[in-house]
N, C-alpha and C. Protein backbone atom coordinates (compact mmCIF):
# COMPACT_ATOMS: atom_id res chain seq x y z
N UNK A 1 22.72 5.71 1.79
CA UNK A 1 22.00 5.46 3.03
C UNK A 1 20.67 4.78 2.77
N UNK A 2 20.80 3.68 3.45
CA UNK A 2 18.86 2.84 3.54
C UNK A 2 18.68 3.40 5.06
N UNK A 3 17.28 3.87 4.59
CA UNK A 3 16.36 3.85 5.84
C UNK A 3 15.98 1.95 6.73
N UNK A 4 16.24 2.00 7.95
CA UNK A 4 15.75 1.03 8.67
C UNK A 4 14.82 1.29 9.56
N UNK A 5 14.01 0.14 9.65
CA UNK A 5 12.74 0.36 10.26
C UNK A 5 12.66 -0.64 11.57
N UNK A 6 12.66 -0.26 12.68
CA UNK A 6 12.84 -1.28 13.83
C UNK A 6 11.44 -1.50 14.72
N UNK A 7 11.45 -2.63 15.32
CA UNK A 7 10.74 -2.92 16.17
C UNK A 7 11.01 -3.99 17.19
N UNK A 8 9.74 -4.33 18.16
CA UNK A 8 9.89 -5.67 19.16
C UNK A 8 10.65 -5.09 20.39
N UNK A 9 11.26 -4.15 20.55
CA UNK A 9 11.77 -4.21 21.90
C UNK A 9 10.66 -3.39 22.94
N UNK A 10 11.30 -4.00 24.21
CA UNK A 10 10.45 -3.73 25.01
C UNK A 10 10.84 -3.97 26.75
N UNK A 11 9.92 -4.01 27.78
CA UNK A 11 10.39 -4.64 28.90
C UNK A 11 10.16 -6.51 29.23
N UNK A 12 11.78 -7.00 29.96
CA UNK A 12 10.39 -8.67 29.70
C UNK A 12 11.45 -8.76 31.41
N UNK A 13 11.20 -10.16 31.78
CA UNK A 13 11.90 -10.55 32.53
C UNK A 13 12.79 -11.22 31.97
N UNK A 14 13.58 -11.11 33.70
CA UNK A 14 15.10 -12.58 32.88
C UNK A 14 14.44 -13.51 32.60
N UNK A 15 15.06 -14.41 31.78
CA UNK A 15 14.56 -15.78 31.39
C UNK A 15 13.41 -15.80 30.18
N UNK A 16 12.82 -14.53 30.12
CA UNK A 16 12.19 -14.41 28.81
C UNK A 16 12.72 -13.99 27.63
N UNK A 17 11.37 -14.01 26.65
CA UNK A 17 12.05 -13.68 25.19
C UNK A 17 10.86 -12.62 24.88
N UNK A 18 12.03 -12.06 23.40
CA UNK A 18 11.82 -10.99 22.67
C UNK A 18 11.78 -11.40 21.43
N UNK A 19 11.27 -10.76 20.31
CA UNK A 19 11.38 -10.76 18.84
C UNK A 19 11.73 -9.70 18.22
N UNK A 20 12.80 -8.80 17.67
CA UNK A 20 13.20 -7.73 16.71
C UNK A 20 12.82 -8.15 15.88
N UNK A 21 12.32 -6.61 14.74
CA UNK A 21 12.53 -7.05 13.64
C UNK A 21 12.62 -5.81 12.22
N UNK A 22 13.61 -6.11 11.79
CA UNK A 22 14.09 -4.73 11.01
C UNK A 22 13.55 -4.74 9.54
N UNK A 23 13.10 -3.55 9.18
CA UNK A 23 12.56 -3.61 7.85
C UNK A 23 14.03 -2.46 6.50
N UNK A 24 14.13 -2.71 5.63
CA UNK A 24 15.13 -2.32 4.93
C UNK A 24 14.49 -2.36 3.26
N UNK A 25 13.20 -1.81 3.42
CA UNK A 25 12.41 -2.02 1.74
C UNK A 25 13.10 -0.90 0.63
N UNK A 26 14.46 -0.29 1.41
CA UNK A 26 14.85 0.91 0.22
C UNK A 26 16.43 -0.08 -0.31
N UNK A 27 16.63 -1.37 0.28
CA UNK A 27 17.32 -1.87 -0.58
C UNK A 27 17.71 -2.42 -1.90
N UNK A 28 18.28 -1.87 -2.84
CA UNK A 28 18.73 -2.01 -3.99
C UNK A 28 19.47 -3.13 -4.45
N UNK A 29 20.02 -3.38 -3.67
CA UNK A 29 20.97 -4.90 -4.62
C UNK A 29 20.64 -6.08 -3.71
N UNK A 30 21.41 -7.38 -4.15
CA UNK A 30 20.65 -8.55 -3.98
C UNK A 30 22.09 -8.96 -2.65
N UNK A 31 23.12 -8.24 -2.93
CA UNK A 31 24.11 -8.36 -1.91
C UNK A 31 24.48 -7.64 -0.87
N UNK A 32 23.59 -8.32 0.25
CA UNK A 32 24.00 -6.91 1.36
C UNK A 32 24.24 -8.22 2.93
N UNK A 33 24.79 -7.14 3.81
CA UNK A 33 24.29 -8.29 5.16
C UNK A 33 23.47 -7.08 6.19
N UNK A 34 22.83 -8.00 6.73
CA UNK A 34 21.93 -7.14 7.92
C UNK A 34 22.19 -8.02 8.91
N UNK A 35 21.89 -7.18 9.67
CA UNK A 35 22.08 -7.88 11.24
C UNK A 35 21.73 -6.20 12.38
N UNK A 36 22.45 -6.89 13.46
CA UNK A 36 22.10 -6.36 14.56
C UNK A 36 23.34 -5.98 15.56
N UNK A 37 23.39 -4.94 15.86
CA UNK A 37 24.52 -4.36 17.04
C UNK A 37 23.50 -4.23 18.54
N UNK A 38 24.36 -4.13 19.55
CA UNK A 38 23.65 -3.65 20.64
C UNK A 38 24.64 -2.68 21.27
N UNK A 39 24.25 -1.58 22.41
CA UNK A 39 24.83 -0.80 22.79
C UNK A 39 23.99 -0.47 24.34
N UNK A 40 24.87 -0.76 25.70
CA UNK A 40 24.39 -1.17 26.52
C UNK A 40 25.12 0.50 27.35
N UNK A 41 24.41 1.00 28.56
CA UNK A 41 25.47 2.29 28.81
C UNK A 41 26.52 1.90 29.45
N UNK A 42 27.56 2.86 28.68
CA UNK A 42 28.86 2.94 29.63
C UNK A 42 29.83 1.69 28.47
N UNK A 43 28.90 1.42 27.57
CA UNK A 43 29.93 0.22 26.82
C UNK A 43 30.01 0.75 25.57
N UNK A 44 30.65 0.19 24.33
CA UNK A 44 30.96 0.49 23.62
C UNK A 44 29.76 -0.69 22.24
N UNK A 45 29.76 0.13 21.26
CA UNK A 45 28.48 -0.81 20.61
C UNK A 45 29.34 -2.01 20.26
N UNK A 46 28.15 -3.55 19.88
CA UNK A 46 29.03 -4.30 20.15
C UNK A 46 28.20 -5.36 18.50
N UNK A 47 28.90 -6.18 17.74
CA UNK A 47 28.39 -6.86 16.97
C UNK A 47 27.27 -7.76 17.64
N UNK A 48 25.77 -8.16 17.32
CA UNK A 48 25.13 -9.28 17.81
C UNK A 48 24.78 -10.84 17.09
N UNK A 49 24.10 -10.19 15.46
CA UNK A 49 24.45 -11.30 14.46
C UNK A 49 24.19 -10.89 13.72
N UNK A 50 24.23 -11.49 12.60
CA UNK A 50 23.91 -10.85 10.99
C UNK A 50 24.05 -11.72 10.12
N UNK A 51 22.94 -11.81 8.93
CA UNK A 51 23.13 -12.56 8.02
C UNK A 51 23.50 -12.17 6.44
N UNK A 52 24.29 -12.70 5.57
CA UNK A 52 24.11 -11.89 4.44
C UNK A 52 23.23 -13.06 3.46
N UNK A 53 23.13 -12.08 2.46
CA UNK A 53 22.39 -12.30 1.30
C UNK A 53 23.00 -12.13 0.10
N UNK A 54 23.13 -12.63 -1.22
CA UNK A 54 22.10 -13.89 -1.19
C UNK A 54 22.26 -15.45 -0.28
N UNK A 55 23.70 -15.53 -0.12
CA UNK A 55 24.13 -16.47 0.38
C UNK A 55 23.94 -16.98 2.04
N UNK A 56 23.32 -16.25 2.57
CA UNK A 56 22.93 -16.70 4.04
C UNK A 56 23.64 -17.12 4.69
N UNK A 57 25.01 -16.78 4.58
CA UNK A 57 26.09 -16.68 6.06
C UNK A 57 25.46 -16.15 7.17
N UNK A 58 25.84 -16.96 8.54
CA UNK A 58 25.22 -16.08 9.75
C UNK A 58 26.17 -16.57 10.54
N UNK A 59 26.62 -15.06 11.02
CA UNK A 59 27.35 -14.70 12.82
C UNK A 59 26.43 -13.71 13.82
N UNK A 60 26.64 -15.10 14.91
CA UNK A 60 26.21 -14.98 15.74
C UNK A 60 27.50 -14.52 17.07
N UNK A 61 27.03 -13.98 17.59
CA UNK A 61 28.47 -13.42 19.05
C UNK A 61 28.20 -14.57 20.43
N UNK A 62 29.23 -15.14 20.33
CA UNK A 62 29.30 -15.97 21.63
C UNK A 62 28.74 -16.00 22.76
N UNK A 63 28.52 -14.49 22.81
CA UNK A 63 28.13 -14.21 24.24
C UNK A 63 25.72 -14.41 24.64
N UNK A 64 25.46 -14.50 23.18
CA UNK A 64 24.29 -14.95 22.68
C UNK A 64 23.94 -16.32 22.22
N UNK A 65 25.35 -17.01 21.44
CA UNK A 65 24.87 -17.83 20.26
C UNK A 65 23.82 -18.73 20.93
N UNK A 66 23.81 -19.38 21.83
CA UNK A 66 22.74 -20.48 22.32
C UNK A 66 21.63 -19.86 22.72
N UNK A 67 21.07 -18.66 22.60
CA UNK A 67 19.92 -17.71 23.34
C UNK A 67 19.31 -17.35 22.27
N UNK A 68 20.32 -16.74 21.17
CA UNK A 68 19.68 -15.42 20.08
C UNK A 68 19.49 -16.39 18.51
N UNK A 69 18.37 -16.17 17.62
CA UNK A 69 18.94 -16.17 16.73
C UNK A 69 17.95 -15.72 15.48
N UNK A 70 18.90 -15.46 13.98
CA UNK A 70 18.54 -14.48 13.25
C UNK A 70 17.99 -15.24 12.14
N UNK A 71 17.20 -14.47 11.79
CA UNK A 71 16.47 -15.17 10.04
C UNK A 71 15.94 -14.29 9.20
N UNK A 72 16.04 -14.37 7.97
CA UNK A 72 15.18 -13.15 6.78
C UNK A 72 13.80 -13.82 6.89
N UNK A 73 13.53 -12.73 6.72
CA UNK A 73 11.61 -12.62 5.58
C UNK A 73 11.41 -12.75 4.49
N UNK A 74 10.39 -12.99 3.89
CA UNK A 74 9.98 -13.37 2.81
C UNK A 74 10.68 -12.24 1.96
N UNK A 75 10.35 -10.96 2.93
CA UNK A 75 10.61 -9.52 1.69
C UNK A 75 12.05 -9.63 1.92
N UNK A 76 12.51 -9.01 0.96
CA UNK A 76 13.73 -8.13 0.77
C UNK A 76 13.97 -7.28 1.91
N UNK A 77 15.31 -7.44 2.59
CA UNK A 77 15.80 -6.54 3.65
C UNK A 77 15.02 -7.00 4.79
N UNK A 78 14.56 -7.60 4.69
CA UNK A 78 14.20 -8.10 6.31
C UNK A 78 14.57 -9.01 7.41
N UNK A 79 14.45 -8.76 8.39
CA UNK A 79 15.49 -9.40 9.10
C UNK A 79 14.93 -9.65 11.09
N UNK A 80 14.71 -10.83 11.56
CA UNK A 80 14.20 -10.96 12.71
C UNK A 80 15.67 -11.40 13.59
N UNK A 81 15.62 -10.68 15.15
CA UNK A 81 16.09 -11.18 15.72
C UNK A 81 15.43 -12.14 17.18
N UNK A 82 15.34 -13.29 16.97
CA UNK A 82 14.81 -14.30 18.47
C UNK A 82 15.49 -14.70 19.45
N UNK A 83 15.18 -13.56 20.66
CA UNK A 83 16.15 -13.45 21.55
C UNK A 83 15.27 -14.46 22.90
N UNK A 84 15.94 -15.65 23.27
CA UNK A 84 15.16 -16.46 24.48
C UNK A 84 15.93 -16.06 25.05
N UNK A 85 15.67 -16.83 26.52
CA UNK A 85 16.60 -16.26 27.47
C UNK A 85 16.83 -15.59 27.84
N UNK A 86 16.51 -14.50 27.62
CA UNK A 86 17.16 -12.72 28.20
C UNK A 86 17.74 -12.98 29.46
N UNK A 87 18.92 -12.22 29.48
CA UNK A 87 19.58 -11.95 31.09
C UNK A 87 20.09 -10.51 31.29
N UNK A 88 20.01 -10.08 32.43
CA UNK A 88 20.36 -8.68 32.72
C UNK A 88 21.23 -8.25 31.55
N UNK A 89 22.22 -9.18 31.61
CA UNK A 89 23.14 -8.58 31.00
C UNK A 89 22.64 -7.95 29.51
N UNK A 90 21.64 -8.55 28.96
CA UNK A 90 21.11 -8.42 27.65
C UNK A 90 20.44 -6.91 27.18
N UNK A 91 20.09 -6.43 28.15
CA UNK A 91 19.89 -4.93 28.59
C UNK A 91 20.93 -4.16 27.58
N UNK A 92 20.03 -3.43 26.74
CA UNK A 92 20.76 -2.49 26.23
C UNK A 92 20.12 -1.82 25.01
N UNK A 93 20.28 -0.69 24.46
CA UNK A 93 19.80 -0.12 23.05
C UNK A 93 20.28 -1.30 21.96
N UNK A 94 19.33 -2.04 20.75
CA UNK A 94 20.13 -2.18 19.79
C UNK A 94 19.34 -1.94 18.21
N UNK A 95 20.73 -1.93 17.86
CA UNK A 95 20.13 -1.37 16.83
C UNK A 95 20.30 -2.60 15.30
N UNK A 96 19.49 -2.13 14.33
CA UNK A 96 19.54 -2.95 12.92
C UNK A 96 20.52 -2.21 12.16
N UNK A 97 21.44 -2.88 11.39
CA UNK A 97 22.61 -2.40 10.75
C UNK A 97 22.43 -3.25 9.44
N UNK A 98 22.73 -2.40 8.09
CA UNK A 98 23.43 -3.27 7.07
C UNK A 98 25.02 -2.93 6.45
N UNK A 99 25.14 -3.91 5.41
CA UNK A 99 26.54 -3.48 5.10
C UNK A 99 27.06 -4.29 4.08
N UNK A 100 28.02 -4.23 3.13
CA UNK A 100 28.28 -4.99 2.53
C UNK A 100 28.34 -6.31 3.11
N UNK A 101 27.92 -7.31 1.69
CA UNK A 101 27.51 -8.57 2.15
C UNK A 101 28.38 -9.32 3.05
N UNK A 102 30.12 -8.79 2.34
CA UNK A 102 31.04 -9.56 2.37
C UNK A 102 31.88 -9.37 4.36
N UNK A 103 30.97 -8.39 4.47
CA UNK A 103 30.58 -8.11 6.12
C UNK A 103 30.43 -9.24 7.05
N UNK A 104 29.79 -10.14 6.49
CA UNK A 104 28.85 -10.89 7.50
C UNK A 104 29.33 -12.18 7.11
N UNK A 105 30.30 -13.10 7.86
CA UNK A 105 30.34 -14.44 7.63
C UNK A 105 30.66 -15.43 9.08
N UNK A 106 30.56 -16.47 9.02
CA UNK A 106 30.40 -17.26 9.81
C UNK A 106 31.66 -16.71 11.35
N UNK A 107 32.71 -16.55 10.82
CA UNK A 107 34.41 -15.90 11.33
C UNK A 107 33.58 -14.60 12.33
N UNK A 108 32.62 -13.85 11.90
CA UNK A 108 32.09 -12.67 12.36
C UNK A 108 33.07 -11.40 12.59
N UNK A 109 34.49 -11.57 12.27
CA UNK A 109 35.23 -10.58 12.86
C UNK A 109 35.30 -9.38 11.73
N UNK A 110 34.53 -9.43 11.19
CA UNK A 110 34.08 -8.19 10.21
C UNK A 110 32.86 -7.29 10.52
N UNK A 111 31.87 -7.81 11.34
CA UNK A 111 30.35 -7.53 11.62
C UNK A 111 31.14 -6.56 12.71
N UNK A 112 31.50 -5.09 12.47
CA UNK A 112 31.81 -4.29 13.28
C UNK A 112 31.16 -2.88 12.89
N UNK A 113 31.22 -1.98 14.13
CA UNK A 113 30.40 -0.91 13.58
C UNK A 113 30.98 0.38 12.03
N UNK A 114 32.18 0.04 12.62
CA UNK A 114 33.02 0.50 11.12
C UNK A 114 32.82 0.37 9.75
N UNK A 115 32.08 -1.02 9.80
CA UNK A 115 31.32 -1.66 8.87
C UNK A 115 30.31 -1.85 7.92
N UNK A 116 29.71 -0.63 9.06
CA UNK A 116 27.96 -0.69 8.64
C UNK A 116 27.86 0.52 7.59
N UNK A 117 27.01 0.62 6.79
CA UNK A 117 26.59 1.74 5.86
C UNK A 117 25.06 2.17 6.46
N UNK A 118 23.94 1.58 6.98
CA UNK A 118 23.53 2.25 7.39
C UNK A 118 22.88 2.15 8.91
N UNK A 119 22.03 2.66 9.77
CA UNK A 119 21.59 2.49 10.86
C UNK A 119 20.55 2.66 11.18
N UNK A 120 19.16 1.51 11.84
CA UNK A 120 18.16 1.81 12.34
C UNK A 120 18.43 3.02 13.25
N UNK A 121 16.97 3.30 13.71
CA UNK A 121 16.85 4.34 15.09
C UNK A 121 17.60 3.80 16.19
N UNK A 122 17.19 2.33 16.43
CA UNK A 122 17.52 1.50 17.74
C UNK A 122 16.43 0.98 18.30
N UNK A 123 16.45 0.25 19.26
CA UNK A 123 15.08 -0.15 19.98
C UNK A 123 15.54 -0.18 21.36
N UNK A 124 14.97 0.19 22.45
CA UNK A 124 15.30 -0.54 23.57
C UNK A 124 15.10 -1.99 24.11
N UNK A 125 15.90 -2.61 24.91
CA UNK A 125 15.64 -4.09 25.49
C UNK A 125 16.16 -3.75 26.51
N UNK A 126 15.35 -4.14 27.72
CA UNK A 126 15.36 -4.18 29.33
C UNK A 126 14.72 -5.42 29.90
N UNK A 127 15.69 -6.07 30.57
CA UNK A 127 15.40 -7.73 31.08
C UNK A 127 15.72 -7.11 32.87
N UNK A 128 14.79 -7.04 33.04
CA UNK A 128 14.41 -6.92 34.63
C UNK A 128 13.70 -7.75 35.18
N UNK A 129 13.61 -7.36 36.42
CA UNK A 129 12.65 -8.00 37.55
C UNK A 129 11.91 -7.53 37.97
């Protein structure tokens, strides 16, 4: 288990933006992927994007790709998500996830919660009016 460290969520309007951003400084190897799930009520948690390392594959989920997008930090285990656009629908708990590297590639149909080894707290995001 790595501890994750979350931040950036908050209240905005539709049409605005947010910045996540997950910290992961108890990571040990040079091969992992991080990314991001969200979990909205009444739904089921859902992949958002994730990149791995060292190699910097990134999936992004359709239902974001032109709105959201993800990048590391300088440090180790770090990981921003830049969410423009917000729309209601975007509303929801999410959380920072890692996982083996081989998790996270462009295909994304691996970036599932089954997947993950460990889990931020979560953050909230609420796109209101």
């Amino acid at each position: 288990q790595v501890q994750l460290v979350e931040s950036g969520g908050g209240l905005v309007q539709p049409g605005g933006s947010l910045r996540l951003s997950c910290a992961a400084p108890g990571l040990g190897s040079e091969y992992y992927a991080i990314g991001w799930f969200r979990q909205a009520p009444g739904k089921e948690r859902e992949g958002v994007s994730c990149i791995s390392s060292p190699r910097g594959d990134i999936y992004t989920a359709r239902a974001v790709k032109d709105r959201f997008s993800i990048s590391r930090g300088d440090a180790k285990g770090t990981v921003f998500l830049q969410m423009n656009s917000l729309k209601s629908e975007d509303t929801a708990v999410y959380y920072c996830a890692t996982a083996p590297y081989y998790y996270c590639s462009a295909r994304g149909s691996s970036w599932l919660p089954r997947s993950v080894g460990s889990w931020g707290q979560g953050t909230q995001v609420t796109v209101s009016s």
